[in-house]
Protein backbone atom coordinates (compact mmCIF):
# COMPACT_ATOMS: atom_id res chain seq x y z
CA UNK A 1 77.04 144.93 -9.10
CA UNK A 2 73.87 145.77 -10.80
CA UNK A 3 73.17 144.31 -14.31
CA UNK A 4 73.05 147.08 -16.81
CA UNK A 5 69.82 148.16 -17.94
CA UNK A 6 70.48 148.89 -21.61
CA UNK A 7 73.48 148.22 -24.29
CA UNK A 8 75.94 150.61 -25.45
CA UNK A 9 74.49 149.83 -29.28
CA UNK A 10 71.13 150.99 -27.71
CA UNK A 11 72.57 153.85 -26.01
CA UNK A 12 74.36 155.09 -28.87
CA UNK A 13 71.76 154.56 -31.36
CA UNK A 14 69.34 156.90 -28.80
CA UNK A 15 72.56 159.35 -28.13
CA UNK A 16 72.60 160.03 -32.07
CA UNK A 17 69.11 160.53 -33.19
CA UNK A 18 68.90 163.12 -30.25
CA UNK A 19 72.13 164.66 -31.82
CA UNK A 20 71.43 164.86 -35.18
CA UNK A 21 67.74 165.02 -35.58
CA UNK A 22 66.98 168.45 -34.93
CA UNK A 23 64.20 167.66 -32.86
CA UNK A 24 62.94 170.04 -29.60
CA UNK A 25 62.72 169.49 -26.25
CA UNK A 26 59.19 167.93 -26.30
CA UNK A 27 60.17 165.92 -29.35
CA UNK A 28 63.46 165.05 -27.72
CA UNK A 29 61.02 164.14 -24.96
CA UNK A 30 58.96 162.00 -26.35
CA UNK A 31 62.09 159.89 -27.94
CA UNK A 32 63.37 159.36 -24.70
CA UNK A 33 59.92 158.49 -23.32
CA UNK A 34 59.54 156.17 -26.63
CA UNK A 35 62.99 154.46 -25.76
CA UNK A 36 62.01 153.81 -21.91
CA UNK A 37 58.50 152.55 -22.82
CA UNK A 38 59.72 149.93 -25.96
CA UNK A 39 62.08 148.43 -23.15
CA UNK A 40 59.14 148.44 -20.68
CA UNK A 41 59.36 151.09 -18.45
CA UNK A 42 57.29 154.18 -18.02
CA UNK A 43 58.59 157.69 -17.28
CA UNK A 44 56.73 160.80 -16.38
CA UNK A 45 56.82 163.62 -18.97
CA UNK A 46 58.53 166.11 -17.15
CA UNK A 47 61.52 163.95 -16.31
CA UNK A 48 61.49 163.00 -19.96
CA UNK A 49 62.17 166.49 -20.60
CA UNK A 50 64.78 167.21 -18.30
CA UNK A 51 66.66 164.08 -19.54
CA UNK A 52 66.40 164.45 -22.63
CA UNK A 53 67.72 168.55 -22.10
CA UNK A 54 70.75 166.46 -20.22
CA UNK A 55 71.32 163.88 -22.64
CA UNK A 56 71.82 166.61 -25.43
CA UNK A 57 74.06 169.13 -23.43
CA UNK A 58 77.68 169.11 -23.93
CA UNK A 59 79.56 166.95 -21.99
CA UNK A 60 77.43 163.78 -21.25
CA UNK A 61 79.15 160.53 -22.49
CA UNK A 62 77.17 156.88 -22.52
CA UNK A 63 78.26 156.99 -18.50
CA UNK A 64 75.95 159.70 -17.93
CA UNK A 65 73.18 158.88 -20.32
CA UNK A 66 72.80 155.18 -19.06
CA UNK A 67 72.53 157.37 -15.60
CA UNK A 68 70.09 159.72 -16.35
CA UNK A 69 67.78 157.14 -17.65
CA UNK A 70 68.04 154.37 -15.22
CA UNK A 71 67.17 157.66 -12.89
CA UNK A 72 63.96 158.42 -14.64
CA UNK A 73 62.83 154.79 -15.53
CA UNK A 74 59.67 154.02 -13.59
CA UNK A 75 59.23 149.99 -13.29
CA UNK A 76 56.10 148.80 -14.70
């Protein structure tokens, strides 16, 4: 079994600025990409974008989040 990439605190605490922040996409973007690169990974912009448009749609719990950004985190 893989060893999880990121907490559920860390997870959460990304889930609910994207919730309640207001931001747009590219701002929603660029928290995401902020979030992968403070834990040391890189991401390409365009991915950032479609996770972050993912991560704020209905419907996608810690499960999918954790998912969607272990599937856009580039090792560095």
């Amino acid at each position: 079994m893989a060893m999880a990439k990121f907490t559920t605190m860390e997870l959460e605490s990304l889930r609910n600025e994207l919730m309640q922040s207001g931001l747009d996409r590219w701002q929603s973007a660029e928290l995401v990409s902020s979030f992968l690169i403070g834990r040391g990974y890189g991401v390409s912009r365009e991915h950032a974008v479609d996770a972050a448009s993912k991560i704020e749609g209905m419907g996608c719990n810690l499960t999918c989040m954790e998912q969607e950004l272990e599937r856009i985190a580039l090792v560095m």
